[in-house]
C-alpha atoms as a PDB file:
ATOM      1  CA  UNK A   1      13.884 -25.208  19.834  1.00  0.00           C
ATOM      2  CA  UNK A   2      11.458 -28.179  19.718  1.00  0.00           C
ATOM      3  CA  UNK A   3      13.276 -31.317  17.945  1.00  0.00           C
ATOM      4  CA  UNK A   4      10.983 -33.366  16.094  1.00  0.00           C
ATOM      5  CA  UNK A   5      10.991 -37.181  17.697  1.00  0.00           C
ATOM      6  CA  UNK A   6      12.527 -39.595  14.684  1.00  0.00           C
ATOM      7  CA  UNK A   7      10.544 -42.194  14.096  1.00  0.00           C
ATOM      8  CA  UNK A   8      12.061 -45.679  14.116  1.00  0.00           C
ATOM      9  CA  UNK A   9      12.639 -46.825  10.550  1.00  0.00           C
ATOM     10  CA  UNK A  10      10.103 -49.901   9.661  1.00  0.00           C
ATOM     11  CA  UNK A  11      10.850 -53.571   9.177  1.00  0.00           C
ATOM     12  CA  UNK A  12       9.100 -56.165   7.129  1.00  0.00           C
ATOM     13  CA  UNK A  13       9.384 -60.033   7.493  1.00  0.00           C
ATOM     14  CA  UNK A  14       8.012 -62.536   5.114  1.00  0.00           C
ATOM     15  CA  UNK A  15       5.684 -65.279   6.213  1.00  0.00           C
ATOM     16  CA  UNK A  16       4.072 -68.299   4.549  1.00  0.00           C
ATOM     17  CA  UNK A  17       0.457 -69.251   4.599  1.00  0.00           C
ATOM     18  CA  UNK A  18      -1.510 -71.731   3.369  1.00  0.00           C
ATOM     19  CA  UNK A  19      -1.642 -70.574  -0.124  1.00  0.00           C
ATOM     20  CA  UNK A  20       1.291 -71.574  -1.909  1.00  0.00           C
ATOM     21  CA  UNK A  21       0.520 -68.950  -4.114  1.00  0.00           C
ATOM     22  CA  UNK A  22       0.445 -66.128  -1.303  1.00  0.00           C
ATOM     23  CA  UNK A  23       2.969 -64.577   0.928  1.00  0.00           C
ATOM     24  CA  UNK A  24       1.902 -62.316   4.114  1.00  0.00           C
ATOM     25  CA  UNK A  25       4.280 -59.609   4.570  1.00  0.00           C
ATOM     26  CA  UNK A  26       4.311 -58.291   8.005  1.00  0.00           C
ATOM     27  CA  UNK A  27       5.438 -55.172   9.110  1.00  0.00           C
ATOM     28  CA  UNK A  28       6.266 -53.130  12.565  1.00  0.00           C
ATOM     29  CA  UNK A  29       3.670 -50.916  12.324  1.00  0.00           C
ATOM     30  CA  UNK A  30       0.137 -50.579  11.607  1.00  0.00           C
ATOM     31  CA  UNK A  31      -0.489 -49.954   8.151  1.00  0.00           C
ATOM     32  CA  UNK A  32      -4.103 -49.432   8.114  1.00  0.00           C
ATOM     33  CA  UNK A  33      -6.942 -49.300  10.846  1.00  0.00           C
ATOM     34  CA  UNK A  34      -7.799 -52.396  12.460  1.00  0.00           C
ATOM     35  CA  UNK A  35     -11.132 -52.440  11.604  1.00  0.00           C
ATOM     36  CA  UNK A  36     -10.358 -51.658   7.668  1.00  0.00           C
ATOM     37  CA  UNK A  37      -9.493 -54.386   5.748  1.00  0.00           C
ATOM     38  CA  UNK A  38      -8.991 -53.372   1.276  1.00  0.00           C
ATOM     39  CA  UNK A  39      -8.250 -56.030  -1.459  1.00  0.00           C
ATOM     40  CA  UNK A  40      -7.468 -55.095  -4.822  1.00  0.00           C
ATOM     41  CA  UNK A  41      -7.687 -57.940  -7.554  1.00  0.00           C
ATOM     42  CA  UNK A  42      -5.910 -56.188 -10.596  1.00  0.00           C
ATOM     43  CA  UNK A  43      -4.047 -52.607 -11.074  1.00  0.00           C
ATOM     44  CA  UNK A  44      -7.076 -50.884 -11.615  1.00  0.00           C
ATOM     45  CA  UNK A  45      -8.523 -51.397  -8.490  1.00  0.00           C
ATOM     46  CA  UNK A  46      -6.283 -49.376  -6.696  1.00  0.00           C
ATOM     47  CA  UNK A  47      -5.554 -46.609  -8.750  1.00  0.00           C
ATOM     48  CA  UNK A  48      -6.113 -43.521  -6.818  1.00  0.00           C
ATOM     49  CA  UNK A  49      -6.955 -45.480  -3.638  1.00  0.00           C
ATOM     50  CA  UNK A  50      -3.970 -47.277  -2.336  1.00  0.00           C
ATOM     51  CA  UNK A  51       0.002 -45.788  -3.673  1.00  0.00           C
ATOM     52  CA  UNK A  52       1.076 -49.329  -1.430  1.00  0.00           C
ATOM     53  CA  UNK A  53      -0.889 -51.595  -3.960  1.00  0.00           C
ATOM     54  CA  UNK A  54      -0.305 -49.486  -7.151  1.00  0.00           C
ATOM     55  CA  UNK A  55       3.381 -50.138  -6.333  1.00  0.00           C
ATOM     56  CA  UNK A  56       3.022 -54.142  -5.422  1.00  0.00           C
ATOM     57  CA  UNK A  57       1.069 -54.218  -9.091  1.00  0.00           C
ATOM     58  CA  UNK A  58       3.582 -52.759 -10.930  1.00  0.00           C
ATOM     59  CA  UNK A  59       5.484 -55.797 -10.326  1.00  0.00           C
ATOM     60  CA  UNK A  60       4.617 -58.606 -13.552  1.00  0.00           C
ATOM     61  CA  UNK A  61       3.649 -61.173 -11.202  1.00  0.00           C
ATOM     62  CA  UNK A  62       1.475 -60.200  -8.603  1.00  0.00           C
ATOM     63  CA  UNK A  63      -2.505 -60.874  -8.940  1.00  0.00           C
ATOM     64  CA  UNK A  64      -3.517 -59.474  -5.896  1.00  0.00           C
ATOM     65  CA  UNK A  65      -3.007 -57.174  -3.034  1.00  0.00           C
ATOM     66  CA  UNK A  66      -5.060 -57.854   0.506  1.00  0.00           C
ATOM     67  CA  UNK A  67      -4.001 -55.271   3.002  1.00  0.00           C
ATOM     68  CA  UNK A  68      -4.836 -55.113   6.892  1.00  0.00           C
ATOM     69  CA  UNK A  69      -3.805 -54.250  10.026  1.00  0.00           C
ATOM     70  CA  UNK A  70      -0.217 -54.169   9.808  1.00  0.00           C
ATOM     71  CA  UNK A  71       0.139 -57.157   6.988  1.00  0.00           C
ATOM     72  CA  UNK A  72      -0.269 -57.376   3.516  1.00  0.00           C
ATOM     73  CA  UNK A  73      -0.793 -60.857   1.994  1.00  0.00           C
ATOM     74  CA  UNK A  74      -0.089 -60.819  -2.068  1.00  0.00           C
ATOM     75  CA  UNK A  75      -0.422 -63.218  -4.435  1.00  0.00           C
ATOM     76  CA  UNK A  76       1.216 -63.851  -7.380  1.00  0.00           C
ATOM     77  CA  UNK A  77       0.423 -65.908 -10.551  1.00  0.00           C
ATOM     78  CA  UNK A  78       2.204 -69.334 -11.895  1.00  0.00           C
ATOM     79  CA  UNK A  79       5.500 -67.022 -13.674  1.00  0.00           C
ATOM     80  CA  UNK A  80       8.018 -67.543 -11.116  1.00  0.00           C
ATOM     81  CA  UNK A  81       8.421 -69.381  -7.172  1.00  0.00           C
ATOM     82  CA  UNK A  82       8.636 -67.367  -4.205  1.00  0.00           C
ATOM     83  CA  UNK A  83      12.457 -68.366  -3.592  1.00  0.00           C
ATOM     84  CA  UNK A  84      13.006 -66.576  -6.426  1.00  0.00           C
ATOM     85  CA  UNK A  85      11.469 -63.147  -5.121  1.00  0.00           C
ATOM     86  CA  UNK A  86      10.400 -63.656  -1.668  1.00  0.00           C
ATOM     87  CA  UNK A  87      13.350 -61.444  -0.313  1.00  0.00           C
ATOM     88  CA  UNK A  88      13.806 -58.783  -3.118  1.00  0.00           C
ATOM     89  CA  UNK A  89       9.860 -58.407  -2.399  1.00  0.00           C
ATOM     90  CA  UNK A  90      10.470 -57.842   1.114  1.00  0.00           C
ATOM     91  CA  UNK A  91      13.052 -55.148   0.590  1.00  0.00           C
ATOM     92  CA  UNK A  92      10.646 -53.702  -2.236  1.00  0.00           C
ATOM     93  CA  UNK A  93       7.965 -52.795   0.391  1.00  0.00           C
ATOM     94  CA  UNK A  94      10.164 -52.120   3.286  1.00  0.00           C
ATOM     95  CA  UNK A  95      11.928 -49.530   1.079  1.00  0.00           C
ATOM     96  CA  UNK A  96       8.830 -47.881  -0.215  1.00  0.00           C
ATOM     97  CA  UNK A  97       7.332 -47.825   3.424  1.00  0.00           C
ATOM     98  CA  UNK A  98      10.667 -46.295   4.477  1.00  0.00           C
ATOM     99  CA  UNK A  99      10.389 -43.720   1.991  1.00  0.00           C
ATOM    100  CA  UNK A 100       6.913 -42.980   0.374  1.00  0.00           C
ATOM    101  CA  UNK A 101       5.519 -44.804   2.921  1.00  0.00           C
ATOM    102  CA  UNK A 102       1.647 -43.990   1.603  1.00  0.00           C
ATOM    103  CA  UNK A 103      -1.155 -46.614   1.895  1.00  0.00           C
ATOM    104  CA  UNK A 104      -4.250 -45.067   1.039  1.00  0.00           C
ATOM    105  CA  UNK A 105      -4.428 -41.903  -0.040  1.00  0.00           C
ATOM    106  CA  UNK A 106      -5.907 -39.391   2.176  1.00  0.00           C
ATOM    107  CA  UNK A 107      -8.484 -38.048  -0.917  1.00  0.00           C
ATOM    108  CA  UNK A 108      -9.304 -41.723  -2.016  1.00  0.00           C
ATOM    109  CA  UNK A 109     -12.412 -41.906  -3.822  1.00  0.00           C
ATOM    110  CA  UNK A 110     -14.787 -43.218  -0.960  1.00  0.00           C
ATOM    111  CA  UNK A 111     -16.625 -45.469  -3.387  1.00  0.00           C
ATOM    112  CA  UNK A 112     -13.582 -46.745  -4.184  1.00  0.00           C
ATOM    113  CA  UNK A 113     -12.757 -47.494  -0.350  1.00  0.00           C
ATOM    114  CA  UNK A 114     -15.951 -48.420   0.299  1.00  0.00           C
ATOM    115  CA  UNK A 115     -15.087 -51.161  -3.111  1.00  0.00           C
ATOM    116  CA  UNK A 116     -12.334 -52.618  -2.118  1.00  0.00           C
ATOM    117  CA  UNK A 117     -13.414 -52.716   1.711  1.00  0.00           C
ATOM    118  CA  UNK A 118     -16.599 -54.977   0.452  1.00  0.00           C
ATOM    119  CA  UNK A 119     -13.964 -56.989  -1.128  1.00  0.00           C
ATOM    120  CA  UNK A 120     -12.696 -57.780   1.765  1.00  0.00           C
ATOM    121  CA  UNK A 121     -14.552 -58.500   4.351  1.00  0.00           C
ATOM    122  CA  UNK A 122     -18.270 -58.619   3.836  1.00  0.00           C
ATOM    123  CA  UNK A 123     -20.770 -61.088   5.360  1.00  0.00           C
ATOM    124  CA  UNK A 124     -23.700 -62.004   4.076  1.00  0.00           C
ATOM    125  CA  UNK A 125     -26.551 -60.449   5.999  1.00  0.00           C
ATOM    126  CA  UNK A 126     -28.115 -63.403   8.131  1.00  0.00           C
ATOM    127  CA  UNK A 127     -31.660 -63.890   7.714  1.00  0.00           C
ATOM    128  CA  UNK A 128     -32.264 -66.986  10.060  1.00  0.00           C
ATOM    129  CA  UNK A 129     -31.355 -68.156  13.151  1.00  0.00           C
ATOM    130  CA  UNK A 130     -28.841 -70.803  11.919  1.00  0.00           C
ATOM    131  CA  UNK A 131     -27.072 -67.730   9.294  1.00  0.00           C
ATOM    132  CA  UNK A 132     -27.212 -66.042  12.438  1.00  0.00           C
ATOM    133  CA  UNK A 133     -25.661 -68.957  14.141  1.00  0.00           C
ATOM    134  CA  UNK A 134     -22.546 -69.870  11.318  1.00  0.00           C
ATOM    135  CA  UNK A 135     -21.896 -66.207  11.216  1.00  0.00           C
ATOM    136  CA  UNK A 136     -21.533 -66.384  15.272  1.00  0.00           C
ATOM    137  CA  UNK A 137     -19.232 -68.884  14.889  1.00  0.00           C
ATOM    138  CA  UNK A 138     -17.075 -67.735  12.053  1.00  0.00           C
ATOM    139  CA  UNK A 139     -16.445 -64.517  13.833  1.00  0.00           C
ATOM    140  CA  UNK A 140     -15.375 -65.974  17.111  1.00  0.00           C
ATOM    141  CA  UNK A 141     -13.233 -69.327  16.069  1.00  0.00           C
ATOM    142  CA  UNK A 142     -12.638 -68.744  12.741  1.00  0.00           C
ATOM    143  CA  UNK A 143     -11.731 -65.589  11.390  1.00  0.00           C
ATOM    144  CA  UNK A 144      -9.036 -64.990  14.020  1.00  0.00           C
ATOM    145  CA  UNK A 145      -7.208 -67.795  12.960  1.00  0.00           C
ATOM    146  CA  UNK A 146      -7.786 -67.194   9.141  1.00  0.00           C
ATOM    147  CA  UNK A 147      -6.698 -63.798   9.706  1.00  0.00           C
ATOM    148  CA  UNK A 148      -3.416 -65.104  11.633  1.00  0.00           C
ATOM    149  CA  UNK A 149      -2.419 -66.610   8.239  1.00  0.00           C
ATOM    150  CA  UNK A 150      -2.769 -63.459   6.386  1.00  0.00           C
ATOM    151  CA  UNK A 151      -6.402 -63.969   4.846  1.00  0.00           C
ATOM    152  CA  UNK A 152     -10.287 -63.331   5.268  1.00  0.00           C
ATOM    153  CA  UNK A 153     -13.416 -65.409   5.205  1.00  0.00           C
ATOM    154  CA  UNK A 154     -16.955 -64.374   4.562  1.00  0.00           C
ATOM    155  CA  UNK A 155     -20.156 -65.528   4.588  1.00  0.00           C
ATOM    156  CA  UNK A 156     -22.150 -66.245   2.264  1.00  0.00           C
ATOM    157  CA  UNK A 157     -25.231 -68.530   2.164  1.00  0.00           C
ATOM    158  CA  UNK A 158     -26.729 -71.195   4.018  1.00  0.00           C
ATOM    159  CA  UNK A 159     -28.826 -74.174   1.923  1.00  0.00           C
ATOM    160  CA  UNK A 160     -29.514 -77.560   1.700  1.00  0.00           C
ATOM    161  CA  UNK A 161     -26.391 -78.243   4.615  1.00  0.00           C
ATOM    162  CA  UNK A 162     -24.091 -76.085   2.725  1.00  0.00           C
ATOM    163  CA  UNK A 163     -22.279 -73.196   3.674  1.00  0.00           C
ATOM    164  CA  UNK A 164     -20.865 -71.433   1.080  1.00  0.00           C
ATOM    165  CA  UNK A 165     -17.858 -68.732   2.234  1.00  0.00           C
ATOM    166  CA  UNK A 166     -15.698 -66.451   0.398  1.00  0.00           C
ATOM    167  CA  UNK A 167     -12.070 -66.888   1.021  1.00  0.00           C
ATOM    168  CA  UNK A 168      -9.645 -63.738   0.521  1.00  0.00           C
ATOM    169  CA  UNK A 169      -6.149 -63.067   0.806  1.00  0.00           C
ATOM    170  CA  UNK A 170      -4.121 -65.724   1.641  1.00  0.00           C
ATOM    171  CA  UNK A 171      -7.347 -68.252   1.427  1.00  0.00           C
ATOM    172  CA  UNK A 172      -8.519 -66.958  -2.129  1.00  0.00           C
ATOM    173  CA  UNK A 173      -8.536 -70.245  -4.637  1.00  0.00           C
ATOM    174  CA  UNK A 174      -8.339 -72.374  -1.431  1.00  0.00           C
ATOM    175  CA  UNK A 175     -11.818 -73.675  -3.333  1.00  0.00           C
ATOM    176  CA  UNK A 176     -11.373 -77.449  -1.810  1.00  0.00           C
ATOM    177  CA  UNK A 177     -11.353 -77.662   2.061  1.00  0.00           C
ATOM    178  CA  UNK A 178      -9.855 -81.148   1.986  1.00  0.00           C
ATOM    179  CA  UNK A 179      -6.635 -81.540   2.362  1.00  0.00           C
ATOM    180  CA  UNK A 180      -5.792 -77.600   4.227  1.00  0.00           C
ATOM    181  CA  UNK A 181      -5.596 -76.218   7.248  1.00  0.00           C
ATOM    182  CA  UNK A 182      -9.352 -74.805   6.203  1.00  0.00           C
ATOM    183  CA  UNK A 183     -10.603 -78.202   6.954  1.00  0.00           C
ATOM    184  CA  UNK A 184     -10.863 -77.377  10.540  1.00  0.00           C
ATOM    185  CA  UNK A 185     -13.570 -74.950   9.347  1.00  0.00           C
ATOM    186  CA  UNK A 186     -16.075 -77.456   8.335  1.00  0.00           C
ATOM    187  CA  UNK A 187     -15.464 -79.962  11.197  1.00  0.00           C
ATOM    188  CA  UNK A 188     -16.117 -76.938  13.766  1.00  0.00           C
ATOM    189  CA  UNK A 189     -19.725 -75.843  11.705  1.00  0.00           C
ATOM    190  CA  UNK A 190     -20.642 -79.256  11.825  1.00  0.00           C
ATOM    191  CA  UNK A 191     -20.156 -79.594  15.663  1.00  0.00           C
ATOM    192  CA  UNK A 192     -21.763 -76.262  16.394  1.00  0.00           C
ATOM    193  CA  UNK A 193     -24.700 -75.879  14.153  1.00  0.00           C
ATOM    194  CA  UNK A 194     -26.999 -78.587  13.716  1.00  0.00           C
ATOM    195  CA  UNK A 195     -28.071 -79.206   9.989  1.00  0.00           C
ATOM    196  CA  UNK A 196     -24.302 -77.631   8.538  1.00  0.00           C
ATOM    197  CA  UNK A 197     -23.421 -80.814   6.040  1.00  0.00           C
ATOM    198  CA  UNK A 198     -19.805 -79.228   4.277  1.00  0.00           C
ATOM    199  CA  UNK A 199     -18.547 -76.010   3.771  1.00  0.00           C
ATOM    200  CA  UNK A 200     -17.664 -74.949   0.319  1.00  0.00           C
ATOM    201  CA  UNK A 201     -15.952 -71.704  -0.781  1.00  0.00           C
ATOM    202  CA  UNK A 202     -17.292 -69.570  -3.687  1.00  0.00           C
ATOM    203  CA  UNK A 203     -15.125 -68.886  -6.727  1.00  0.00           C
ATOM    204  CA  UNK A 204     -14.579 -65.150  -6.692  1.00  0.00           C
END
């Protein structure tokens, strides 16, 4: 008789980022696909789409869910301090991955997907060569490291010297560069593409 290889159970470990008002919670094992990133900004949002997030919301002080790969960054509003619920947050998704274990459902609205996947990780689409160029650049120095500390940046538009990104996960309300690790972000534009003057990020 065939036995059925047991999985090993998963494990979850809490990380800071830049954010003091995110966590990144990592786990052992690929959540979603690489290439799929989904943020949901209220309860609503992932209704019918991701079990994972509807159970992170129905906690009173969580704002946001940003799942991908095998982390999920959340953020969580002014009510109470992460050394308060840092580690009974941890167990909370460990368990449910341990049990449930859903993260999208498998009959997901694809609009809704397709929603929350925009959310995410959208650029702008370039239309000259220095869009072309910041986007080049973002992709290749930045977004690894972004994504490293449990967030996402897009962009958005190039005028008058300005670049304007979206920041998510993690990096969402990081609206002032000065002062975090984001920074770096501005200094390296400036080097690389002639005419790039600061580097602001959009409220969402």
């Amino acid at each position: 008789m065939e036995t059925l290889e047991k999985r090993p159970p998963i494990t979850v470990y809490a990380e800071m980022t830049p954010n003091p008002a995110t966590m990144r919670y990592v786990a052992s094992r690929l959540l979603i696909p690489d290439a799929r990133m989904l943020e949901f900004l209220k309860p609503e949002d992932a209704e019918g789409v991701s079990p994972l997030a509807e159970k992170i919301f129905n906690l009173p002080f969580v704002t946001g869910v940003f799942i991908t790969g095998n982390f999920i960054t959340i953020t969580k509003n002014d009510v109470v301090t992460w050394d308060l619920v840092q580690l009974e947050l941890r167990e909370y998704i460990q368990d449910y991955l341990n049990t449930d274990g859903r993260v999208v459902n498998t009959d997901a609205p694809a609009q809704a997907l397709a929603d929350a996947n925009e959310r995410a990780m959208t650029h702008t689409e370039p239309h000259t060569e220095e869009d072309r160029k910041i986007v080049s650049v973002l992709e290749e120095y930045v977004r690894p490291a972004v994504e490293a500390d449990g967030g996402h940046i897009a962009f958005r538009s190039f005028k008058d010297g300005i670049v304007s990104v979206t920041l998510r996960g993690s990096c969402s309300g990081l609206s002032k560069f000065d002062g975090h690790p984001e920074s770096g972000i501005e200094n390296l534009l400036k080097q690389m593409v002639p005419g790039v003057k600061e580097v602001v990020a959009e409220e969402l």
